[in-house]
PDB file of N, CA and C in Angstrom:
ATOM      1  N   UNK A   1     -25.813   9.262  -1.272  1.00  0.00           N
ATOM      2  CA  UNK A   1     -26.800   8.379  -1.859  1.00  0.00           C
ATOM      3  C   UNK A   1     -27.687   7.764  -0.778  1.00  0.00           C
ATOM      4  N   UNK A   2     -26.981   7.432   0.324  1.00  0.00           N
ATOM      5  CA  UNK A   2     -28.042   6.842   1.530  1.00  0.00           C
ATOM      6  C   UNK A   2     -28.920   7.849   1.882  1.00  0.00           C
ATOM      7  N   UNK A   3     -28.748   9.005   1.991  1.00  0.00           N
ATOM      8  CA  UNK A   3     -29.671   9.683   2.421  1.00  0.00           C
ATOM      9  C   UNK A   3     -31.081   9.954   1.350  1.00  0.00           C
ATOM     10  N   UNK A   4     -30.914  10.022   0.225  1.00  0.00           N
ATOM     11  CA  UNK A   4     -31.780  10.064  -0.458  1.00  0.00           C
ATOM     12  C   UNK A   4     -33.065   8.951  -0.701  1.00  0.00           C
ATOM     13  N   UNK A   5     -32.443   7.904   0.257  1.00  0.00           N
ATOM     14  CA  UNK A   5     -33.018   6.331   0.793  1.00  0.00           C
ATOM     15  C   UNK A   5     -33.396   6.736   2.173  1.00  0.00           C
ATOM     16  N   UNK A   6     -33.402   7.424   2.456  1.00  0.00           N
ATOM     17  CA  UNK A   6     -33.289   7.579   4.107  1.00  0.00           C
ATOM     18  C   UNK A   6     -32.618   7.217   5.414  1.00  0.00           C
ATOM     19  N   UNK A   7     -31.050   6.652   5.213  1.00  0.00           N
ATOM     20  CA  UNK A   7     -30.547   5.944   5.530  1.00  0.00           C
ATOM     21  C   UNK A   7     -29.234   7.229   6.113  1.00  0.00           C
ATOM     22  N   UNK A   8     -29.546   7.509   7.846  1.00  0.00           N
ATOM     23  CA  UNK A   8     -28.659   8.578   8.213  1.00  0.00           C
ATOM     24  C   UNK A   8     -27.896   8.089   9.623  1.00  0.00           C
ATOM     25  N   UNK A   9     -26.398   8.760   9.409  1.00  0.00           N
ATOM     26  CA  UNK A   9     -25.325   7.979  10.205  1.00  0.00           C
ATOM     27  C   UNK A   9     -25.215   9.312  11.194  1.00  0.00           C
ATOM     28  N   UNK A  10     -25.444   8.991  12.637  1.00  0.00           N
ATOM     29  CA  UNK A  10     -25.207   9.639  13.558  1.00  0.00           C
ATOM     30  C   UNK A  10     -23.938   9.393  14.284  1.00  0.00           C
ATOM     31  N   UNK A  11     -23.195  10.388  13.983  1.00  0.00           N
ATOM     32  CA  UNK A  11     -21.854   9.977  14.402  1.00  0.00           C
ATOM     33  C   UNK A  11     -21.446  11.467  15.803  1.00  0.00           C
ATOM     34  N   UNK A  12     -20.879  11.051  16.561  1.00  0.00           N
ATOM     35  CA  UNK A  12     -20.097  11.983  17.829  1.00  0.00           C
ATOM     36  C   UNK A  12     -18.665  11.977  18.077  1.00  0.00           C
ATOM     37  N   UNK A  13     -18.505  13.404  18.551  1.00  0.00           N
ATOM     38  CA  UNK A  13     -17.055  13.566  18.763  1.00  0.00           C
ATOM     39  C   UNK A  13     -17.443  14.843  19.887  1.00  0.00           C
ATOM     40  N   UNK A  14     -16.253  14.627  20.161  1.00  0.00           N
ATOM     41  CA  UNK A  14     -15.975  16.330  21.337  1.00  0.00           C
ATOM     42  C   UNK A  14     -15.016  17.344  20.694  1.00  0.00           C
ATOM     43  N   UNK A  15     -14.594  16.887  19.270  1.00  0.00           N
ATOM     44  CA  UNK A  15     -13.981  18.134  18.964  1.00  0.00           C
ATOM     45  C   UNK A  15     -14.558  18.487  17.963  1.00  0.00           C
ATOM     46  N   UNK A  16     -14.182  19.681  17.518  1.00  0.00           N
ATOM     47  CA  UNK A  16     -14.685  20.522  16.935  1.00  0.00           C
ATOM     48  C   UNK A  16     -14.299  21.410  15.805  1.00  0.00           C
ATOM     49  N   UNK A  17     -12.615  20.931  15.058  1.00  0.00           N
ATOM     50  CA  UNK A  17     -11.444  21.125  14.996  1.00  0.00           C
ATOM     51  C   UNK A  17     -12.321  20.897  13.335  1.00  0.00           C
ATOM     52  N   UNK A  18     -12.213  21.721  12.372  1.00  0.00           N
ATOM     53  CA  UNK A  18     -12.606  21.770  11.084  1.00  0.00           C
ATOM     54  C   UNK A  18     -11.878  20.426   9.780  1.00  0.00           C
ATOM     55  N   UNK A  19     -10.479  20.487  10.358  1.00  0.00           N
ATOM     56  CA  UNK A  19      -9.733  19.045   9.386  1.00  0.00           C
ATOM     57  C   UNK A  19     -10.026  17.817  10.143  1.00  0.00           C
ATOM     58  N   UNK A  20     -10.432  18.069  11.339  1.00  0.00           N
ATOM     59  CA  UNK A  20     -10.889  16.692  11.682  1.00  0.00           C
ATOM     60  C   UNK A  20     -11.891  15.742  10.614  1.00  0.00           C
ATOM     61  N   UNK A  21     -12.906  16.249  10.052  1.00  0.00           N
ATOM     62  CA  UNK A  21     -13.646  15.227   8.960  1.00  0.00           C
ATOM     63  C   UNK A  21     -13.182  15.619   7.711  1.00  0.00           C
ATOM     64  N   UNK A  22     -11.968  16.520   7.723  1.00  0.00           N
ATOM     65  CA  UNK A  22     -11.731  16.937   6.029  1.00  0.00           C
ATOM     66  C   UNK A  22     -12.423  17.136   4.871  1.00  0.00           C
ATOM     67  N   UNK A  23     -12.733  16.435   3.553  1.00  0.00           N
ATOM     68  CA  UNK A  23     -13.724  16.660   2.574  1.00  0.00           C
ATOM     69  C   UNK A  23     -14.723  16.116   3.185  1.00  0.00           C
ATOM     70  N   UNK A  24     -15.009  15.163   3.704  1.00  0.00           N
ATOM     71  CA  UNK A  24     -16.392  14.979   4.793  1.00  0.00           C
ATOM     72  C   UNK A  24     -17.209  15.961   5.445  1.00  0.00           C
ATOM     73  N   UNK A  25     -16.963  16.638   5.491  1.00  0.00           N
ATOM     74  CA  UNK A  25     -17.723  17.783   6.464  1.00  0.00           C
ATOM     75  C   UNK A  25     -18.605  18.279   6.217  1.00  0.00           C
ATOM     76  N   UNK A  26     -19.139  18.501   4.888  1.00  0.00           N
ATOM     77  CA  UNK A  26     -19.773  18.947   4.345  1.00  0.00           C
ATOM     78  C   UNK A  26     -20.954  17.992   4.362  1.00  0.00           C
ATOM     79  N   UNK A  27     -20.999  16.767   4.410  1.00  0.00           N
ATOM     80  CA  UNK A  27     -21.691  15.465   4.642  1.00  0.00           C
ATOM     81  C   UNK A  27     -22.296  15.795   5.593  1.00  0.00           C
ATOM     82  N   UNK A  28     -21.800  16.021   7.119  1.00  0.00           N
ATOM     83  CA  UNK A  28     -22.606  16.038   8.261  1.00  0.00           C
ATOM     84  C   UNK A  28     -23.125  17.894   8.715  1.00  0.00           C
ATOM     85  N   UNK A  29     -24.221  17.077   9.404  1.00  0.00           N
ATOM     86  CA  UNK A  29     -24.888  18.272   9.601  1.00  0.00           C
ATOM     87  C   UNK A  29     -24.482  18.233  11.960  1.00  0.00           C
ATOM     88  N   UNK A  30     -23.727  19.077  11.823  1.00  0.00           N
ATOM     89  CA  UNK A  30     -23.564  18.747  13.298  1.00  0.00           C
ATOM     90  C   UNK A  30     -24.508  18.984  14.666  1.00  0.00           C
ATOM     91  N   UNK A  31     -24.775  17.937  15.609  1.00  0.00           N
ATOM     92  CA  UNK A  31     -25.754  18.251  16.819  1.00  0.00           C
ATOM     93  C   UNK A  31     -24.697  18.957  17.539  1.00  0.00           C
ATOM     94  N   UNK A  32     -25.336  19.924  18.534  1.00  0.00           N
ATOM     95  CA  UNK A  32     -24.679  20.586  19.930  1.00  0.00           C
ATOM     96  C   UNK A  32     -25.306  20.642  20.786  1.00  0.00           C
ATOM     97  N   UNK A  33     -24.879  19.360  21.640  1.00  0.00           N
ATOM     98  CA  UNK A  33     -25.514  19.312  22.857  1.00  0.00           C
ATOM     99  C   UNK A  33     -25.024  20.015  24.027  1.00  0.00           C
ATOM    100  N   UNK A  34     -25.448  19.982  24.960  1.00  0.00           N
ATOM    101  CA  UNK A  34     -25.003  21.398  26.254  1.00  0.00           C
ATOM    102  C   UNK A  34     -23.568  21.199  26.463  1.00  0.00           C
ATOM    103  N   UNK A  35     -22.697  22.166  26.677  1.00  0.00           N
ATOM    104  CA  UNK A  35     -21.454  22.129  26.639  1.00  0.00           C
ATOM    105  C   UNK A  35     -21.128  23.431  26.931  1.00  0.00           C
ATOM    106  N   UNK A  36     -20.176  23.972  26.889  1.00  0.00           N
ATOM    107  CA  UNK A  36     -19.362  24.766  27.853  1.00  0.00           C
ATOM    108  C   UNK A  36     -18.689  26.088  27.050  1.00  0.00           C
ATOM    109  N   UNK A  37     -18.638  25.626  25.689  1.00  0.00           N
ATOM    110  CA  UNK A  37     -17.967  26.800  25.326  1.00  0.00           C
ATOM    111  C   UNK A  37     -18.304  27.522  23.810  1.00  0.00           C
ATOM    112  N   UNK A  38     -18.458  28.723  23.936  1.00  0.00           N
ATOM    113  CA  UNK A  38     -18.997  29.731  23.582  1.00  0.00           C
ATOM    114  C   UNK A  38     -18.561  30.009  21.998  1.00  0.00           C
ATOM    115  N   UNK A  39     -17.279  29.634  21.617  1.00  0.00           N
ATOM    116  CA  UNK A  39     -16.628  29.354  20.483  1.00  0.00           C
ATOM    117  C   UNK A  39     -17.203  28.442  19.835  1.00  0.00           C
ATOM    118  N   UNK A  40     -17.537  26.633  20.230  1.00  0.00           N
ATOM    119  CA  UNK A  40     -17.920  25.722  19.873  1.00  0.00           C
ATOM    120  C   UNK A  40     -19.621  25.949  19.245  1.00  0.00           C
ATOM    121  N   UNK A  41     -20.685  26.898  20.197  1.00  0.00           N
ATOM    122  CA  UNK A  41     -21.585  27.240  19.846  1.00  0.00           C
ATOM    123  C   UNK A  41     -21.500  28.203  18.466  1.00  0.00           C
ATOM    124  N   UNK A  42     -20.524  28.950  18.145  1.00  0.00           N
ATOM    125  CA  UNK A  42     -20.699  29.911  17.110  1.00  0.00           C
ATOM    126  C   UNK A  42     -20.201  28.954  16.446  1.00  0.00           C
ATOM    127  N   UNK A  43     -19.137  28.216  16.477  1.00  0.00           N
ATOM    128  CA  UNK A  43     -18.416  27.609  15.029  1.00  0.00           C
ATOM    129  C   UNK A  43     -19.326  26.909  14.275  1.00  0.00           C
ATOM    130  N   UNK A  44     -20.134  25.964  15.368  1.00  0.00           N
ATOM    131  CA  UNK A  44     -21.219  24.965  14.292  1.00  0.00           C
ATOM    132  C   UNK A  44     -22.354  25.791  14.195  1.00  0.00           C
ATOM    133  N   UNK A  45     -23.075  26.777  15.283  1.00  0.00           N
ATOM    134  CA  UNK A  45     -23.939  27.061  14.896  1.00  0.00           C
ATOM    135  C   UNK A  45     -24.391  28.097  14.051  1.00  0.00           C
ATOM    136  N   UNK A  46     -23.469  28.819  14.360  1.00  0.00           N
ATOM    137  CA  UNK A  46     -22.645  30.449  13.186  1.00  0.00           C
ATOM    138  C   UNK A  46     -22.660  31.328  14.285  1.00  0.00           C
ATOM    139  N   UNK A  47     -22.030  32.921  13.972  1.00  0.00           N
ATOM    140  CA  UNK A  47     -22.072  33.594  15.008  1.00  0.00           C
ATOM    141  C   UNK A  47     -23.013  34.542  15.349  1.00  0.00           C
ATOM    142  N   UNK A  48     -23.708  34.116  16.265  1.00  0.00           N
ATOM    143  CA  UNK A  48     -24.458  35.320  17.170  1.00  0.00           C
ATOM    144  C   UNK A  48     -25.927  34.162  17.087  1.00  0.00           C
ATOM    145  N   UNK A  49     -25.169  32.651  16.776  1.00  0.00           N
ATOM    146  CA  UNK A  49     -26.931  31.749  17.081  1.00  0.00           C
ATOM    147  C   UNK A  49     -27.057  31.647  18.653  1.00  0.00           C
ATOM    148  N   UNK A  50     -26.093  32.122  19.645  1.00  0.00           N
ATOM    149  CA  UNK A  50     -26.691  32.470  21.130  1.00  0.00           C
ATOM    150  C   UNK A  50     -27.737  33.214  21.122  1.00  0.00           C
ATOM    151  N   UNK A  51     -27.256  34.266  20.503  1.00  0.00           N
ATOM    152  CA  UNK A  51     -27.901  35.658  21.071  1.00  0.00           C
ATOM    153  C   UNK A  51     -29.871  35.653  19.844  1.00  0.00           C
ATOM    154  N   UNK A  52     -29.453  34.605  19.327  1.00  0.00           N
ATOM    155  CA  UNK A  52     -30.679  34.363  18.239  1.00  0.00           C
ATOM    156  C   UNK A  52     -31.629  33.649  19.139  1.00  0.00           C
ATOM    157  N   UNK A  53     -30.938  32.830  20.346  1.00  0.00           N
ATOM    158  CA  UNK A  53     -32.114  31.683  21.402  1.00  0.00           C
ATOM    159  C   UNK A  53     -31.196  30.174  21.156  1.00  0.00           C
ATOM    160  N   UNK A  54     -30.223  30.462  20.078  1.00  0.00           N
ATOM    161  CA  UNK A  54     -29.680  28.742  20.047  1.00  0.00           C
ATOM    162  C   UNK A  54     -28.443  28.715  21.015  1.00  0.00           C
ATOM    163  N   UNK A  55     -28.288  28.646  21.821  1.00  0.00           N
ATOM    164  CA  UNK A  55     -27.389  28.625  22.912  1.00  0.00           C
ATOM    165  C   UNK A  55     -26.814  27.612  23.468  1.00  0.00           C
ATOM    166  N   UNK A  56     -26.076  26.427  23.358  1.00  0.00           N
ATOM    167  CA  UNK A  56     -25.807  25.126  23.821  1.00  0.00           C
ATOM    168  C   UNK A  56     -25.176  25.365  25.192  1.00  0.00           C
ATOM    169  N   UNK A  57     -24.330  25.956  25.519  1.00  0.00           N
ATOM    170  CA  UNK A  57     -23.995  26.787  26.667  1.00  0.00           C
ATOM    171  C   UNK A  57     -25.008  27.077  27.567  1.00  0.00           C
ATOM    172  N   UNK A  58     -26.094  26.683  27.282  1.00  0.00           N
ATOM    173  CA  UNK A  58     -27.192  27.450  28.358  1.00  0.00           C
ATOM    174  C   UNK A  58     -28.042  25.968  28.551  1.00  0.00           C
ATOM    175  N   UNK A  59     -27.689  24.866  28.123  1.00  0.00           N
ATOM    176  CA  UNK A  59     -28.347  23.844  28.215  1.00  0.00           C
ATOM    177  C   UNK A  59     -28.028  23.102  29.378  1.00  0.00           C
ATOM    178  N   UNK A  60     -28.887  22.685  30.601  1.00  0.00           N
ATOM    179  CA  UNK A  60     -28.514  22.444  31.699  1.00  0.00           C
ATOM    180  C   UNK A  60     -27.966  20.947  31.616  1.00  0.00           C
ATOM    181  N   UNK A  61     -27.019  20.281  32.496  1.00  0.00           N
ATOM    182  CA  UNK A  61     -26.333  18.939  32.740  1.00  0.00           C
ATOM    183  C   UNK A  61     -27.825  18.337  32.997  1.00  0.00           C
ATOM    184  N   UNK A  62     -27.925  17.056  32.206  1.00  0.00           N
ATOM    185  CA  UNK A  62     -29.094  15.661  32.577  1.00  0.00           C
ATOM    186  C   UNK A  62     -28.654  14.831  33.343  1.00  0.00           C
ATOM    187  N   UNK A  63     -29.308  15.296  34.456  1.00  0.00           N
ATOM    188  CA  UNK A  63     -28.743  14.316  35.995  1.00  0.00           C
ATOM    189  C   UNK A  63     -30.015  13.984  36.655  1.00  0.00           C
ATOM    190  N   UNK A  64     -29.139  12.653  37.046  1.00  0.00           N
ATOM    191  CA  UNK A  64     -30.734  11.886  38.153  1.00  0.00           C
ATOM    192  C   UNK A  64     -31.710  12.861  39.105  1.00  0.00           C
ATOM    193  N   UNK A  65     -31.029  13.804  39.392  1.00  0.00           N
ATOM    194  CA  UNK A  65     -31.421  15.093  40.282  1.00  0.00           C
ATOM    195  C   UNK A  65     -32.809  15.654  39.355  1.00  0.00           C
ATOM    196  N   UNK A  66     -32.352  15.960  38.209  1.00  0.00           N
ATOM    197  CA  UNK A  66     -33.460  16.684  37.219  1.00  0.00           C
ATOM    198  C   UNK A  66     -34.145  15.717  36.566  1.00  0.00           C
ATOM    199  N   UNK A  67     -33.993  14.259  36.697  1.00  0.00           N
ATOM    200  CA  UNK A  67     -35.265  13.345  36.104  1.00  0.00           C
ATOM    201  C   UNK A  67     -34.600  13.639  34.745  1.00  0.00           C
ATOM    202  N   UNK A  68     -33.288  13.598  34.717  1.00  0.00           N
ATOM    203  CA  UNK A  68     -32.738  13.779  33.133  1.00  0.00           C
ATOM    204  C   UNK A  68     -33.655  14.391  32.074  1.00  0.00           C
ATOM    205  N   UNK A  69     -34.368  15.419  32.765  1.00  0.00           N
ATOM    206  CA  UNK A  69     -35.083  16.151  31.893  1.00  0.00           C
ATOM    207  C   UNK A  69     -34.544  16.684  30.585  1.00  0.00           C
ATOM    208  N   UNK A  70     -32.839  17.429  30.679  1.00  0.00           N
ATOM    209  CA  UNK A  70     -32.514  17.710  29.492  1.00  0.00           C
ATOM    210  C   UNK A  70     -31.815  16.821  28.437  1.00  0.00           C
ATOM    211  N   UNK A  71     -31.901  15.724  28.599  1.00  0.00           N
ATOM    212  CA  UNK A  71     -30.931  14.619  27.900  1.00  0.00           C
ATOM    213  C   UNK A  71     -31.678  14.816  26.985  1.00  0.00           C
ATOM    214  N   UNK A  72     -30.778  14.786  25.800  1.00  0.00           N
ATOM    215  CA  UNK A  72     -31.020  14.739  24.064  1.00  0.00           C
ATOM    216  C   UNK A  72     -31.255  16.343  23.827  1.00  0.00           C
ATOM    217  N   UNK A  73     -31.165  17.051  24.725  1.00  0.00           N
ATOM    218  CA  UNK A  73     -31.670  18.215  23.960  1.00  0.00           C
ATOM    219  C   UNK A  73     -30.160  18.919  23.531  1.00  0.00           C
ATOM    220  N   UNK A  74     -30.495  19.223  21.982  1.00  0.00           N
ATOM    221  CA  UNK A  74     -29.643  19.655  21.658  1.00  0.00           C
ATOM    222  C   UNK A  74     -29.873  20.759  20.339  1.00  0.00           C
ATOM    223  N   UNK A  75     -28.953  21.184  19.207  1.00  0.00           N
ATOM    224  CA  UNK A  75     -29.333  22.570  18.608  1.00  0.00           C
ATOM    225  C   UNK A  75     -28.705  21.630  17.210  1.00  0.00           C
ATOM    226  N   UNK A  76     -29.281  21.635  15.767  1.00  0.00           N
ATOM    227  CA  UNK A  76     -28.935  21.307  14.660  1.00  0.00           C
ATOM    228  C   UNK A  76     -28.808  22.610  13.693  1.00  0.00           C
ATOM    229  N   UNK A  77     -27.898  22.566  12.820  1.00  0.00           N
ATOM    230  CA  UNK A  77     -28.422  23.055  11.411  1.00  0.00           C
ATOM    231  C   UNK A  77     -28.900  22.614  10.838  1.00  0.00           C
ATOM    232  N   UNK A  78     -29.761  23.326  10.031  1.00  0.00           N
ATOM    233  CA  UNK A  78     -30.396  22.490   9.028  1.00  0.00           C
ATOM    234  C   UNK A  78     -29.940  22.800   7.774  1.00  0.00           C
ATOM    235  N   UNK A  79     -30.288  22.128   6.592  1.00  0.00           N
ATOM    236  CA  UNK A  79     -29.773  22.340   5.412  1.00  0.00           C
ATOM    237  C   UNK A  79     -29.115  23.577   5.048  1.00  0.00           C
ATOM    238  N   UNK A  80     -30.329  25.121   5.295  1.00  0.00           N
ATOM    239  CA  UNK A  80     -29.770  25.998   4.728  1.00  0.00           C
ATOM    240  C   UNK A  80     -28.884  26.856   5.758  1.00  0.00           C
ATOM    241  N   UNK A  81     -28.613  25.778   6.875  1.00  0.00           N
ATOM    242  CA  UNK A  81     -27.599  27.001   7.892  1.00  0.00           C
ATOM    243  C   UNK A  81     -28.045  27.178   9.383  1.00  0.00           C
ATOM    244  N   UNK A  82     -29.424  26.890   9.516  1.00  0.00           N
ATOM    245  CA  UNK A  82     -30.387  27.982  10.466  1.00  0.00           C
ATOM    246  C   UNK A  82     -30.369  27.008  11.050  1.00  0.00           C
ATOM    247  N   UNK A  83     -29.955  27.400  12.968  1.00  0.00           N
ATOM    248  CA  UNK A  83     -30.412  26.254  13.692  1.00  0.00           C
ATOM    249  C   UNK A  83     -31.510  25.776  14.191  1.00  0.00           C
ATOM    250  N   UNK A  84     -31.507  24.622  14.403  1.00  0.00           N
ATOM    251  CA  UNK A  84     -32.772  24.100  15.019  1.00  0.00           C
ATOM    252  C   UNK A  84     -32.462  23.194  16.525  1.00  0.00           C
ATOM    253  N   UNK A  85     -33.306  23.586  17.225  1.00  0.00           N
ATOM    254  CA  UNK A  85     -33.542  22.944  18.515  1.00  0.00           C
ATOM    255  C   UNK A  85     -34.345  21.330  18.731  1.00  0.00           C
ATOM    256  N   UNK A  86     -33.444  20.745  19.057  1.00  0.00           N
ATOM    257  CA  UNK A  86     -34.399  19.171  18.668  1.00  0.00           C
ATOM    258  C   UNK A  86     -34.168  18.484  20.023  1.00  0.00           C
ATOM    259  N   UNK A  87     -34.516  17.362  19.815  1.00  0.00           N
ATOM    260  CA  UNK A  87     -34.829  16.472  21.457  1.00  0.00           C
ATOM    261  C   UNK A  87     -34.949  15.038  20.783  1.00  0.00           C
ATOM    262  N   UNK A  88     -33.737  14.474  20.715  1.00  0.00           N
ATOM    263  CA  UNK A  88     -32.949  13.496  20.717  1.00  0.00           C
ATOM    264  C   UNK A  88     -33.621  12.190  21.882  1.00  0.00           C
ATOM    265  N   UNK A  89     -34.501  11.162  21.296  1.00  0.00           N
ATOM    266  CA  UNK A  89     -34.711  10.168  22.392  1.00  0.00           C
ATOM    267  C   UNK A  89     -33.676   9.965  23.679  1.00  0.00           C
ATOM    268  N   UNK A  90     -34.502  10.063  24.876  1.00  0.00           N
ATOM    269  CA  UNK A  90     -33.648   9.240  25.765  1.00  0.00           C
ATOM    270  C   UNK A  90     -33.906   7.586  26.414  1.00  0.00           C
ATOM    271  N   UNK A  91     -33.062   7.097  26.281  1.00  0.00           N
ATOM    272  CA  UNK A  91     -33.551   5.519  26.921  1.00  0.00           C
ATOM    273  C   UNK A  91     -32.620   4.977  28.029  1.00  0.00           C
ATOM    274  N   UNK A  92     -33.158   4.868  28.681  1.00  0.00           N
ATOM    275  CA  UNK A  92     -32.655   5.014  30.889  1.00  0.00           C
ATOM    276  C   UNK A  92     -32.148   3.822  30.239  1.00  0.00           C
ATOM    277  N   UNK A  93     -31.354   3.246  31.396  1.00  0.00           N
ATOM    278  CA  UNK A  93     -30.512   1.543  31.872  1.00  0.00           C
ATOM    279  C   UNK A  93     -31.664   0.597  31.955  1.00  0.00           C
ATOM    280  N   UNK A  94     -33.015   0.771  32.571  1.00  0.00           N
ATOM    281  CA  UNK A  94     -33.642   0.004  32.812  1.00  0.00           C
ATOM    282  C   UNK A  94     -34.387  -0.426  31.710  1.00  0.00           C
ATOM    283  N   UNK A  95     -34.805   0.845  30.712  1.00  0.00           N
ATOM    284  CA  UNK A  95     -35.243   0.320  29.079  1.00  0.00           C
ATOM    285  C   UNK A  95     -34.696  -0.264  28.473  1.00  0.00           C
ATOM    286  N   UNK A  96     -33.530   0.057  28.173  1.00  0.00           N
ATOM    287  CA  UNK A  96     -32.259  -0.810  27.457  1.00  0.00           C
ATOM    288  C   UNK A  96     -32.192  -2.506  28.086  1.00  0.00           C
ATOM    289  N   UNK A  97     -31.950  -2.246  29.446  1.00  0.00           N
ATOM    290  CA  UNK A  97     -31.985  -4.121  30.219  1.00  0.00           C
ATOM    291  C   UNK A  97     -33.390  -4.961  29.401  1.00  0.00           C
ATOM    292  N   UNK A  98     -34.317  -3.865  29.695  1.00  0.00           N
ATOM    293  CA  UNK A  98     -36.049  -5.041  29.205  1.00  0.00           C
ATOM    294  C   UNK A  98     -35.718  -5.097  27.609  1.00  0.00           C
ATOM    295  N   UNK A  99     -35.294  -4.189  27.071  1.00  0.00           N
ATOM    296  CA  UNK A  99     -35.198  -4.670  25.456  1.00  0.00           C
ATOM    297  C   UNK A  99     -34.426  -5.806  25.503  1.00  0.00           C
ATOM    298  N   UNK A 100     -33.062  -5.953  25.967  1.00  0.00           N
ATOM    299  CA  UNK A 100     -31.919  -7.143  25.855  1.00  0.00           C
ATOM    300  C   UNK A 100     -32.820  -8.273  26.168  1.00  0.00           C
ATOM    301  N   UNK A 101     -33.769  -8.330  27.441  1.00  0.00           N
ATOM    302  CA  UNK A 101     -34.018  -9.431  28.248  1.00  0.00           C
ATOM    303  C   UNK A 101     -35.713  -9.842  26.881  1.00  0.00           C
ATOM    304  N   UNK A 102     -35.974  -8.749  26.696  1.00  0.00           N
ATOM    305  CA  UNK A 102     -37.430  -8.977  25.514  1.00  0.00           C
ATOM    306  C   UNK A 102     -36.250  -9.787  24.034  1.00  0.00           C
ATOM    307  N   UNK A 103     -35.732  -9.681  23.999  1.00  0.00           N
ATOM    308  CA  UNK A 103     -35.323  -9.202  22.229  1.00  0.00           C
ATOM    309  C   UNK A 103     -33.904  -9.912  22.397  1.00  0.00           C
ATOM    310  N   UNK A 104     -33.566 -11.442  23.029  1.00  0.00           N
ATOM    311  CA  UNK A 104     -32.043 -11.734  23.420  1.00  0.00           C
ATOM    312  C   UNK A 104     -31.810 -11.892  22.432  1.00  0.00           C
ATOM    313  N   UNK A 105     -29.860 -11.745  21.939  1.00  0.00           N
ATOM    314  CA  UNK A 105     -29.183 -11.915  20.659  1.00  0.00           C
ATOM    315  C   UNK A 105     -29.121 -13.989  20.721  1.00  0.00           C
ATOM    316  N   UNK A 106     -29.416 -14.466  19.535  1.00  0.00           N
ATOM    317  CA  UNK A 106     -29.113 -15.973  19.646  1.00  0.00           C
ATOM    318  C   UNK A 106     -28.289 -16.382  18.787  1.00  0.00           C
ATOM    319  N   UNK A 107     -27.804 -15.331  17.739  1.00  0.00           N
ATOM    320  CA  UNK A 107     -27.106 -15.743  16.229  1.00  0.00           C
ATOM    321  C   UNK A 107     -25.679 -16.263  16.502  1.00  0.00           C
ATOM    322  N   UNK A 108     -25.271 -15.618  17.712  1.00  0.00           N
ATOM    323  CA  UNK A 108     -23.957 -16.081  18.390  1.00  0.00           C
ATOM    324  C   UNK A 108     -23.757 -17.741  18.616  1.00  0.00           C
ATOM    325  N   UNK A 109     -25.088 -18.335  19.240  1.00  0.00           N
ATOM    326  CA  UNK A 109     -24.904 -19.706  19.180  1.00  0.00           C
ATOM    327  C   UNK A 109     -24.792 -20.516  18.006  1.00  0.00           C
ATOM    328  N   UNK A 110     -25.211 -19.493  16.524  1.00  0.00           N
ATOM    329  CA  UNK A 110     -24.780 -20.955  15.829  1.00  0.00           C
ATOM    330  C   UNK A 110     -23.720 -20.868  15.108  1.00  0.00           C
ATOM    331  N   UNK A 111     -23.158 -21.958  15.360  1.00  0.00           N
ATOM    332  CA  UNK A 111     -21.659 -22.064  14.667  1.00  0.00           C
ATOM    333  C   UNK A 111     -21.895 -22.438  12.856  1.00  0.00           C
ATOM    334  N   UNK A 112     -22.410 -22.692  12.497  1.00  0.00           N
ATOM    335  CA  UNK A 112     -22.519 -21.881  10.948  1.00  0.00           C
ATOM    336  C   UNK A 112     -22.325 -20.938  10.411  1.00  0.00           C
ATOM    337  N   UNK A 113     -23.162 -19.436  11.916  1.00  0.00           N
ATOM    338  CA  UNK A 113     -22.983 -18.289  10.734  1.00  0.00           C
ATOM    339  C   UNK A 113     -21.561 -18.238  10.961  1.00  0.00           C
ATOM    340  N   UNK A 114     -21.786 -16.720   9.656  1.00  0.00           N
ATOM    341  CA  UNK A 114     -20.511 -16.237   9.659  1.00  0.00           C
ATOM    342  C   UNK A 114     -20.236 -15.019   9.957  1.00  0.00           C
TER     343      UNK A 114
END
C-alpha cells in the first residue's frame, strides 16, 4: 500500500540466502552493489545478467584514490525481472557535518515531547 503513495523502504543486507526475508521477498526489489561473487550476481540478477553488461563483480571498490567515483553504483531489477544499472546518491562526511551544523536536531531539549 505505501508504495502506491510513493512511500519506499530501502533496506541492506550482505546475504543473499532466499528464507532470509521469507514471504517478504517478493516485496523487495534487490540493489547489487560491487561485490565479489558471481553466484550473488546471477541469484538476484538471473543467470547470464553478467554476460548481458549487468555485472556487479566488475564494479570497481569507491575509494578516496578514485574520488569515490563508483559509490552508489549499483544493478536493480525492475518490476518485470530485467536489470537496471542505477547510481544511488553519494554524500561525503563533510556534506553530512554542514547538513547537522545547517539543520541542528532541538526536539531533544524539550522535556514535554514524547
Amino acid at each position: 500500500m505505501g508504495r502506491s503513495v510513493g512511500v519506499y523502504v530501502f533496506a541492506a543486507t550482505q546475504a543473499v540466502e532466499m528464507d532470509l526475508l521469507g514471504r517478504m521477498r517478493d516485496n523487495f526489489r534487490p540493489a547489487l552493489f560491487g561485490q565479489d561473487s558471481k553466484y550473488a550476481n546471477d541469484r538476484l540478477l538471473g543467470v547470464g545478467a553478467a554476460d548481458r553488461g549487468f555485472d556487479s563483480t566488475a564494479i570497481p571498490v569507491a575509494t578516496k584514490a578514485n574520488d569515490y567515483l563508483t559509490a552508489g553504483i549499483a544493478y536493480v531489477s525492475d518490476e518485470t525481472g530485467s536489470p537496471k544499472k542505477v547510481h544511488f546518491a553519494h554524500t561525503s562526511d563533510e556534506e553530512v557535518a554542514e547538513l547537522v551544523m545547517k539543520f541542528p536536531r532541538t526536539d531533544y531539549l524539550d522535556p514535554h515531547r514524547n
